[in-house]
PDB file of N, CA and C in Angstrom:
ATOM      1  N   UNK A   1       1.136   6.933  12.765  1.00  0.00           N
ATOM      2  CA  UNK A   1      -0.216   6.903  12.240  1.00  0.00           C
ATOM      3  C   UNK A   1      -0.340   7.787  11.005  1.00  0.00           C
ATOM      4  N   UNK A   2       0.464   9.025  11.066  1.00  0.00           N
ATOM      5  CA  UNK A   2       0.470   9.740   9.874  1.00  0.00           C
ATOM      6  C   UNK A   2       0.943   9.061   8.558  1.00  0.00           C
ATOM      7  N   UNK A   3       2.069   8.571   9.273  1.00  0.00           N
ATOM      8  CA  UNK A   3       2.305   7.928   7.956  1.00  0.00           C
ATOM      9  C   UNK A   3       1.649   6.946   7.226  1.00  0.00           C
ATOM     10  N   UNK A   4       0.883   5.763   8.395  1.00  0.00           N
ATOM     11  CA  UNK A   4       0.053   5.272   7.295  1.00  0.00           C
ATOM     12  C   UNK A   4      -1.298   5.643   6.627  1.00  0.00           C
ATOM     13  N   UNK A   5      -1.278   7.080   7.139  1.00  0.00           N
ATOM     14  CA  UNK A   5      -2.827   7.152   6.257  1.00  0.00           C
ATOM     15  C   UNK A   5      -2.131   8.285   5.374  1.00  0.00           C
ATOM     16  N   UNK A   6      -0.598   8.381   5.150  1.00  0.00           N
ATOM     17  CA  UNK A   6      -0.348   9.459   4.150  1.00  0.00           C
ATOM     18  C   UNK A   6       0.183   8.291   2.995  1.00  0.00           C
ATOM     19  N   UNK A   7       0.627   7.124   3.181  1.00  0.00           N
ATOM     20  CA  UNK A   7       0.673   5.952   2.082  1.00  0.00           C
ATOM     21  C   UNK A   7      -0.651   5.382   2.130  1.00  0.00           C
ATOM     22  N   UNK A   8      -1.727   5.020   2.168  1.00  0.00           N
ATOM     23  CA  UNK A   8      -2.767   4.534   2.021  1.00  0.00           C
ATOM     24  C   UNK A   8      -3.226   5.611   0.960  1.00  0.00           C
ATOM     25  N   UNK A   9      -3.382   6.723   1.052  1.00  0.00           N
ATOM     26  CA  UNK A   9      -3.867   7.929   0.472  1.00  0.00           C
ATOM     27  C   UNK A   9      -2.768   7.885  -1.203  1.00  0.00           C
ATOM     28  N   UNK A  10      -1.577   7.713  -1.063  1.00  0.00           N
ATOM     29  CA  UNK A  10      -0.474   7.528  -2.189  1.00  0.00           C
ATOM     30  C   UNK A  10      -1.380   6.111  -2.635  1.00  0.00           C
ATOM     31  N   UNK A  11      -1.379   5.325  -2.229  1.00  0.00           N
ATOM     32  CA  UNK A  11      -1.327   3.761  -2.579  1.00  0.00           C
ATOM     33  C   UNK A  11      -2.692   3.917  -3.603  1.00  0.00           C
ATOM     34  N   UNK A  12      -3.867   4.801  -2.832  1.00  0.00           N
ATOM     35  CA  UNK A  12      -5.059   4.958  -3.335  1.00  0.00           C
ATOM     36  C   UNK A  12      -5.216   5.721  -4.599  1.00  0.00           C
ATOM     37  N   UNK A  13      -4.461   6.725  -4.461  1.00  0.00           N
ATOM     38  CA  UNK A  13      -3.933   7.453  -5.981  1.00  0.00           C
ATOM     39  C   UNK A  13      -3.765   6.639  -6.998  1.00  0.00           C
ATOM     40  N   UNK A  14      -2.503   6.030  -6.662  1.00  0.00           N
ATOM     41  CA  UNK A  14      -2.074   5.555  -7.930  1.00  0.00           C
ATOM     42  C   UNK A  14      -2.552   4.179  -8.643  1.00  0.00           C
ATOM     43  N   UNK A  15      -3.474   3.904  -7.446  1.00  0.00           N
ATOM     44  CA  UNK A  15      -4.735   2.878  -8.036  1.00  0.00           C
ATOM     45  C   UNK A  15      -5.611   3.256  -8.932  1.00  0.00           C
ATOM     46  N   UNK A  16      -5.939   4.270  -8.431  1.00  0.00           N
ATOM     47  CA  UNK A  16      -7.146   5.163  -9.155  1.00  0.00           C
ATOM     48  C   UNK A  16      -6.373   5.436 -10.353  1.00  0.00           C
ATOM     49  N   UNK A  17      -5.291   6.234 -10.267  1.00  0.00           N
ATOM     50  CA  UNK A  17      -4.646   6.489 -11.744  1.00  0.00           C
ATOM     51  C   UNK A  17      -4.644   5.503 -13.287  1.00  0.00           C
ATOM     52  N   UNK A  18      -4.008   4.956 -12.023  1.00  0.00           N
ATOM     53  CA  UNK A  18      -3.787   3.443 -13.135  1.00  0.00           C
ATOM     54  C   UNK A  18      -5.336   2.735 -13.502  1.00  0.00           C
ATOM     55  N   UNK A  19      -6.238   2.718 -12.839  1.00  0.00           N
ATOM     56  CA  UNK A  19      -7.519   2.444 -13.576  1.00  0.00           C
ATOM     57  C   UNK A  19      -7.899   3.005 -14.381  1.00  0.00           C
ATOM     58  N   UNK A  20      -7.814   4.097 -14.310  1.00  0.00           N
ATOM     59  CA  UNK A  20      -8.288   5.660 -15.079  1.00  0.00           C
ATOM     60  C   UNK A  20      -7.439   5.407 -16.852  1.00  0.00           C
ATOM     61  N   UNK A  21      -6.206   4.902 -16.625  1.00  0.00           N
ATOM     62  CA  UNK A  21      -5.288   5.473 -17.545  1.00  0.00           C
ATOM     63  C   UNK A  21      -5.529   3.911 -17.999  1.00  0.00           C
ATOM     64  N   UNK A  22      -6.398   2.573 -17.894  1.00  0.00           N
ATOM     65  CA  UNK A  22      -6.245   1.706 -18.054  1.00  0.00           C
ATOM     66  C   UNK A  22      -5.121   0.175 -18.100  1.00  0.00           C
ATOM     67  N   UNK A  23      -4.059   0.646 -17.422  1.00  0.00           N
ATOM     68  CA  UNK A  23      -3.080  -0.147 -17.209  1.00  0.00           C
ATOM     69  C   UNK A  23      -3.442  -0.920 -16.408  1.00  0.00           C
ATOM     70  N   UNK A  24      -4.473  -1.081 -15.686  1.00  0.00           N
ATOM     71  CA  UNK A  24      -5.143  -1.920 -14.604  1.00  0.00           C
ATOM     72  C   UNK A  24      -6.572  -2.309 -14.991  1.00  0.00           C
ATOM     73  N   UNK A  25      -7.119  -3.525 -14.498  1.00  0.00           N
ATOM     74  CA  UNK A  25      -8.506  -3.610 -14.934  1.00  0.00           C
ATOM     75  C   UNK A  25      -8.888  -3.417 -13.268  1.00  0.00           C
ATOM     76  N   UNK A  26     -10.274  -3.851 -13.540  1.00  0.00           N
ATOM     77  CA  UNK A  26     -10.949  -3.283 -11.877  1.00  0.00           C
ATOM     78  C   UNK A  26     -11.223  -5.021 -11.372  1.00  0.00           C
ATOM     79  N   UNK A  27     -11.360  -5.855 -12.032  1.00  0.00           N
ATOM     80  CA  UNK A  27     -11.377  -7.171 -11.136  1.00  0.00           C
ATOM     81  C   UNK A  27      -9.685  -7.669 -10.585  1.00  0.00           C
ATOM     82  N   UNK A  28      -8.735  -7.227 -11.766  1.00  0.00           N
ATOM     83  CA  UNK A  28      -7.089  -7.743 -11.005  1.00  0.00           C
ATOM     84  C   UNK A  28      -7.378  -6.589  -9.646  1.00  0.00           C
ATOM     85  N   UNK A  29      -7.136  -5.224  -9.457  1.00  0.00           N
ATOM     86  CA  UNK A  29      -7.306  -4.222  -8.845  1.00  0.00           C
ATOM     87  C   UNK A  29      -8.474  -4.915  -7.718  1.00  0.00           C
ATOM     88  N   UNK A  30      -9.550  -5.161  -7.805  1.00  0.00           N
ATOM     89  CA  UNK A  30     -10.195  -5.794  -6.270  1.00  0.00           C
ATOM     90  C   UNK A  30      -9.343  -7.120  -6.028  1.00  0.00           C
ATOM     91  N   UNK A  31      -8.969  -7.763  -6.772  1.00  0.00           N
ATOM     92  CA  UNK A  31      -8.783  -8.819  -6.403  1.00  0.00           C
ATOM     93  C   UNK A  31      -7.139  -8.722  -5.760  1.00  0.00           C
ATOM     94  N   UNK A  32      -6.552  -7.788  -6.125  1.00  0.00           N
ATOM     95  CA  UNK A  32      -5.399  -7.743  -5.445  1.00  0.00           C
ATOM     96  C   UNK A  32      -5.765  -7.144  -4.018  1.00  0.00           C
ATOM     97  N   UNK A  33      -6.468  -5.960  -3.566  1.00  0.00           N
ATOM     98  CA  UNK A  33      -7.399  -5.325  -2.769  1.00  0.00           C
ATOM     99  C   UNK A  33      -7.656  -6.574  -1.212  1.00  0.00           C
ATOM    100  N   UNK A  34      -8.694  -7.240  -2.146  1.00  0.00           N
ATOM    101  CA  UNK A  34      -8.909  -8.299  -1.260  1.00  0.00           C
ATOM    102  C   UNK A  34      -7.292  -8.823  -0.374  1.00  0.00           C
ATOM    103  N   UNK A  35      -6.795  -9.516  -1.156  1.00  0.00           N
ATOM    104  CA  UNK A  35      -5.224 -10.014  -0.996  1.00  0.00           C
ATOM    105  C   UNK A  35      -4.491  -9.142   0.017  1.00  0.00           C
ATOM    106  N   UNK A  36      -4.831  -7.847   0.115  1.00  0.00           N
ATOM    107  CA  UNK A  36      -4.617  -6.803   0.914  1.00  0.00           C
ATOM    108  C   UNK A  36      -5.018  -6.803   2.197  1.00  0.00           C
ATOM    109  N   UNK A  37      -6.280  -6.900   2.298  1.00  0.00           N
ATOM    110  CA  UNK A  37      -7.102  -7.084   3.320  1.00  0.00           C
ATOM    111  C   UNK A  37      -6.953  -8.593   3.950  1.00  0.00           C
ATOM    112  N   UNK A  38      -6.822  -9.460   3.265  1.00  0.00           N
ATOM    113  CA  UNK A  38      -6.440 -11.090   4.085  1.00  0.00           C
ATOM    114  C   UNK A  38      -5.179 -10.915   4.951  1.00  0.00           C
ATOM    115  N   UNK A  39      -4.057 -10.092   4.080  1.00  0.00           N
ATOM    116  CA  UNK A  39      -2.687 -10.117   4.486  1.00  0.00           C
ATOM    117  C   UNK A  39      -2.764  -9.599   5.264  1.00  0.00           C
ATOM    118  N   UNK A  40      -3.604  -8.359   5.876  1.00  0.00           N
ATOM    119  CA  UNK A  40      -3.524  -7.720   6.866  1.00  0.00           C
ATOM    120  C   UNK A  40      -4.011  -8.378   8.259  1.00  0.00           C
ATOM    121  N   UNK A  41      -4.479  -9.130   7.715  1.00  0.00           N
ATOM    122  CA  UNK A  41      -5.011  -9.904   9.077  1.00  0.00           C
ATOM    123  C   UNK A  41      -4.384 -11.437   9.249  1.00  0.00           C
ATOM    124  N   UNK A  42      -3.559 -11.396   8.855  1.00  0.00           N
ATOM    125  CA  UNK A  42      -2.778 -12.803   9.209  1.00  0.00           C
ATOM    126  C   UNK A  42      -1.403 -12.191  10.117  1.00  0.00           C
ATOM    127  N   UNK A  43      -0.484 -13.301  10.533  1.00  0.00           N
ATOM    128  CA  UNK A  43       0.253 -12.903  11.574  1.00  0.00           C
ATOM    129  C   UNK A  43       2.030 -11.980  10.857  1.00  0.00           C
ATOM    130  N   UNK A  44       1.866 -11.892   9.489  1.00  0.00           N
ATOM    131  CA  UNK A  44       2.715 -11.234   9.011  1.00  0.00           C
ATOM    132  C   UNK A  44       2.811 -10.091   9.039  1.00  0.00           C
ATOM    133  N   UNK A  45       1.211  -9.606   9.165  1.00  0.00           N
ATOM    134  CA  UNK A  45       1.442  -8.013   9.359  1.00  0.00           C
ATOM    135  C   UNK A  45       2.353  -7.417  10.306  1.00  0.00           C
ATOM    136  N   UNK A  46       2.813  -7.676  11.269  1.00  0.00           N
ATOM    137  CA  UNK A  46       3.413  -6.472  11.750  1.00  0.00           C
ATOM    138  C   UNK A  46       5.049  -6.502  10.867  1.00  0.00           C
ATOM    139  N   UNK A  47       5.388  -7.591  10.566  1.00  0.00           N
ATOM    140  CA  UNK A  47       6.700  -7.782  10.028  1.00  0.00           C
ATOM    141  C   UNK A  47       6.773  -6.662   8.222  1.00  0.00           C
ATOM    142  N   UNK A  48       5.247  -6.980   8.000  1.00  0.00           N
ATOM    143  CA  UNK A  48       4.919  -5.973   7.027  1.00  0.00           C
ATOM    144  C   UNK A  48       4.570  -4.444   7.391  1.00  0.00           C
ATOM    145  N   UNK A  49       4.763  -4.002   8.133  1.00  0.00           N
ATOM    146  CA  UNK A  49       4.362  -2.914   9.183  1.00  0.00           C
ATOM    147  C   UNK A  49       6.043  -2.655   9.146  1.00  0.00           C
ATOM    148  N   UNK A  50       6.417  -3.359   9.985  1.00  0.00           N
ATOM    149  CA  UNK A  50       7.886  -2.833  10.517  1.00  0.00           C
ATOM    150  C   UNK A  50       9.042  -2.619   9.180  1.00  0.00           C
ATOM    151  N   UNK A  51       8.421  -3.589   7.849  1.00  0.00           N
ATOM    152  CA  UNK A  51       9.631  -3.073   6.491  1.00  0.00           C
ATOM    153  C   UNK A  51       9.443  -1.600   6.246  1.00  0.00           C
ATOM    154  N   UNK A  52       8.225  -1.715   6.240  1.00  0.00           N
ATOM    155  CA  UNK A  52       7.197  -0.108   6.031  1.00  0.00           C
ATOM    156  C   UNK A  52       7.754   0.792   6.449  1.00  0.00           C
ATOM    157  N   UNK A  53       8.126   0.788   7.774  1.00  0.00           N
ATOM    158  CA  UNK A  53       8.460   1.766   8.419  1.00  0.00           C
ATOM    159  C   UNK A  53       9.912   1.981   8.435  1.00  0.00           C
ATOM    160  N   UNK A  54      10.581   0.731   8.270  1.00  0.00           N
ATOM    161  CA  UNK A  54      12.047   0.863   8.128  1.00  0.00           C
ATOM    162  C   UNK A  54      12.558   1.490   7.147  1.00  0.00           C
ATOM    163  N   UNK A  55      11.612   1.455   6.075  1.00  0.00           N
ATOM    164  CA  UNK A  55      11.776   2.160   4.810  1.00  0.00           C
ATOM    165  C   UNK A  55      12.001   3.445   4.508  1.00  0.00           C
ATOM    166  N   UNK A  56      10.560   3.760   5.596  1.00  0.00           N
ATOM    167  CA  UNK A  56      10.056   5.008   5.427  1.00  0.00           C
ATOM    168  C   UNK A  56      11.082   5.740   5.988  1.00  0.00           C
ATOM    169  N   UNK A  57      11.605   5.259   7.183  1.00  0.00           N
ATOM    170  CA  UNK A  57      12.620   5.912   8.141  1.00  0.00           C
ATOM    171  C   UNK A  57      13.893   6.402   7.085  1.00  0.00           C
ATOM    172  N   UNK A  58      14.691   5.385   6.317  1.00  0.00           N
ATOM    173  CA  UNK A  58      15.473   5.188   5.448  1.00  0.00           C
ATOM    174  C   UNK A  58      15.389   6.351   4.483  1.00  0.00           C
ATOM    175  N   UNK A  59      14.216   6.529   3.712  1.00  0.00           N
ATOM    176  CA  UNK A  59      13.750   7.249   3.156  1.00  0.00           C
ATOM    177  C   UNK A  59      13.967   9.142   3.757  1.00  0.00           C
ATOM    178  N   UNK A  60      13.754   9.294   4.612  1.00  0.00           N
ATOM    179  CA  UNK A  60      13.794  10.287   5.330  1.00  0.00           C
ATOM    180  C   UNK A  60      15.078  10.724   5.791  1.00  0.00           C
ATOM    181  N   UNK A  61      15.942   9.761   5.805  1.00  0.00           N
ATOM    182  CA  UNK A  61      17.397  10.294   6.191  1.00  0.00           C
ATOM    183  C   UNK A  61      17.951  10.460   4.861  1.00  0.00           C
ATOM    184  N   UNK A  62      17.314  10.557   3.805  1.00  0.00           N
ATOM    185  CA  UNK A  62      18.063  10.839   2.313  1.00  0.00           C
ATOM    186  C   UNK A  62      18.014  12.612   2.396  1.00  0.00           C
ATOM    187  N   UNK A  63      16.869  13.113   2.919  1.00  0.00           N
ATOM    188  CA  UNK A  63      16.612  13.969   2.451  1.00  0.00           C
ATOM    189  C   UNK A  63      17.507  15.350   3.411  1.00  0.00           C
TER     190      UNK A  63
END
């Protein structure tokens, strides 16, 4: 659980950044958002859940 509200919190950053710094507009940015929110509720999520985490795991044995 930590971990996903410590990438949601990253993910949210660098949204914000990138709006800020204009490399993003704010309708691609909702509209990808949205795309976010559909995906999450279709039956892929957990397979998108489990790369996540395989990653993250991966990630952690570097260090």
């Amino acid at each position: 659980m930590a971990l996903t509200v410590s990438l949601v919190v990253f993910a949210g950053i660098i949204v914000v950044v990138l709006l800020r710094t204009g490399y993003l507009r704010l309708w691609p940015a909702l509209a990808a958002s949205l795309f976010g929110f559909t995906l999450a509720s279709t039956g892929i999520a957990p397979a998108i859940n489990s790369v996540i985490s395989s990653v993250a795991g991966w990630i952690s044995t570097l260090g």
